[in-house]
Protein backbone atom coordinates (compact mmCIF):
# COMPACT_ATOMS: atom_id res chain seq x y z
CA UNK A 1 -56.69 -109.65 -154.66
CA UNK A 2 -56.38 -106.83 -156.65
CA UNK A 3 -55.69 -106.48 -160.27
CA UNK A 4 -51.97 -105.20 -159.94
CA UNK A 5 -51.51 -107.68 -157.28
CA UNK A 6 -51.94 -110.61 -159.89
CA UNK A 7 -50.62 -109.24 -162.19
CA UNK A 8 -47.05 -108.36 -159.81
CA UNK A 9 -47.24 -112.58 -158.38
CA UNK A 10 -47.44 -113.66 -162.18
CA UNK A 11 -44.23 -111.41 -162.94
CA UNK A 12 -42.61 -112.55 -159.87
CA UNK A 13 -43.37 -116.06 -160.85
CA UNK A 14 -42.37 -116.20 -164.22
CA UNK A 15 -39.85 -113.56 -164.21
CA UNK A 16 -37.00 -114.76 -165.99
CA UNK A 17 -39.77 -115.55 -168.86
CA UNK A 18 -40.90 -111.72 -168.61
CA UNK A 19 -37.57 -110.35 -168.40
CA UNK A 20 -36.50 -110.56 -172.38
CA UNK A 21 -40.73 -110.01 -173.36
CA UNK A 22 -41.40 -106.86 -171.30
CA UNK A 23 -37.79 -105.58 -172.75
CA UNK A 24 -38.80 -106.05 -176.00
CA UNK A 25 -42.20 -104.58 -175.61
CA UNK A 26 -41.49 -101.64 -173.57
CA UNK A 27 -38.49 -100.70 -175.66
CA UNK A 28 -40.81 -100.82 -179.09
CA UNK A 29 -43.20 -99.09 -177.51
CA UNK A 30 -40.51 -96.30 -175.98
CA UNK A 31 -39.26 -96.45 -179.66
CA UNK A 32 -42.99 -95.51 -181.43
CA UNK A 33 -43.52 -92.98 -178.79
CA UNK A 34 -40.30 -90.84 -179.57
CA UNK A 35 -41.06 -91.33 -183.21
CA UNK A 36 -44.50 -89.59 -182.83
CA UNK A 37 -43.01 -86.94 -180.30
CA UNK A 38 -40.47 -86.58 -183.33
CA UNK A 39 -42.58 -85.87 -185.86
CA UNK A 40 -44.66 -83.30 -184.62
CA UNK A 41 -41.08 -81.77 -183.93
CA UNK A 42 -39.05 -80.51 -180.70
CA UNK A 43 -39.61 -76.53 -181.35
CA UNK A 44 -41.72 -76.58 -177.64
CA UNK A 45 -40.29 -77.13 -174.51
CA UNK A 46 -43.27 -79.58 -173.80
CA UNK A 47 -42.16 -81.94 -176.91
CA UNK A 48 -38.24 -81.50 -175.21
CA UNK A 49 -39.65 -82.97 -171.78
CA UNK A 50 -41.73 -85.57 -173.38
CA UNK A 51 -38.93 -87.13 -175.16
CA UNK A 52 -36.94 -86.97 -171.99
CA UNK A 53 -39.04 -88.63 -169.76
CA UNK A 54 -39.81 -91.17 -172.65
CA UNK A 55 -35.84 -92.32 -172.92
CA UNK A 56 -35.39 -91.71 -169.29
CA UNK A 57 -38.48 -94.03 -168.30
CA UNK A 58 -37.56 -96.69 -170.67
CA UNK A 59 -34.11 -96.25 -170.20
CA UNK A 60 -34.38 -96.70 -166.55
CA UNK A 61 -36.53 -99.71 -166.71
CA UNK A 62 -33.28 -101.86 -168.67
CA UNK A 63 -30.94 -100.23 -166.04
CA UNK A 64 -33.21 -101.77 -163.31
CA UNK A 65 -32.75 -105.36 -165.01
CA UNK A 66 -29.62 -104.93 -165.37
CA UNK A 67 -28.68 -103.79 -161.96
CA UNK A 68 -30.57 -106.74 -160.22
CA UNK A 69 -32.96 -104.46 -158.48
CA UNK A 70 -35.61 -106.06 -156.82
CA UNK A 71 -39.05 -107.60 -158.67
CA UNK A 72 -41.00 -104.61 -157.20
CA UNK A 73 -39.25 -102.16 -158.39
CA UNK A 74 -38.46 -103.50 -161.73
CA UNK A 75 -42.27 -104.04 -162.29
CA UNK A 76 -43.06 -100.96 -161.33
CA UNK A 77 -41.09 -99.39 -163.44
CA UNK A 78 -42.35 -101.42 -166.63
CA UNK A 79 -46.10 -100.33 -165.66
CA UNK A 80 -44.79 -96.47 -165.01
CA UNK A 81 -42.91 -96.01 -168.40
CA UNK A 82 -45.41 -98.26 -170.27
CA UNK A 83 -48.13 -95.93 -169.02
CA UNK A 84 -46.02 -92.96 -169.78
CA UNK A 85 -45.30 -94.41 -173.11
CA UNK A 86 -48.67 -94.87 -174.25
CA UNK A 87 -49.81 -91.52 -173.22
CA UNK A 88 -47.56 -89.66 -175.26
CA UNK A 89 -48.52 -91.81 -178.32
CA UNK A 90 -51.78 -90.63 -177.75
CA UNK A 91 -51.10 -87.39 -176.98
CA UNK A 92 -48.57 -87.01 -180.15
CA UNK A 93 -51.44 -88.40 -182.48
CA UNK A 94 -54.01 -86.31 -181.75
């Protein structure tokens, strides 16, 4: 088994455990990653699409929860704007 095939069984396992954690993480870390994007200012078009596909990502990943979707999709969606997230923290500190 694969590493993102544990991990996806353990989220389908436990998901109503996950559910309020991975909200709570990916929305702090959606939160720290438009702060940084913020502070090194929106006068490029490249900090403009960085802090739209940061809300949309994290955005989207609540909508999925709250729409039901299916466990695939939902964790798929925590692992893309968590990834997403991240990278434009390190990209925005640097």
């Amino acid at each position: 088994m694969t590493l993102y095939t544990q991990y996806y069984n353990e989220f389908q396992e436990k998901y109503t455990m996950y559910i309020p954690l991975t909200i709570i993480l990916q929305s702090c870390i959606g939160g720290i990653a438009t702060m940084y994007i913020l502070m090194n200012g929106l006068d490029t078009i490249s900090s403009l699409a960085q802090l739209f596909l940061c809300v949309i990502l994290t955005s989207f990943y609540n909508a999925a929860i709250l729409a039901q979707l299916k466990g695939k999709i939902v964790f798929n969606l925590l692992l893309m704007s968590l990834l997403f997230n991240m990278l434009f923290i390190v990209i925005n500190t640097i």
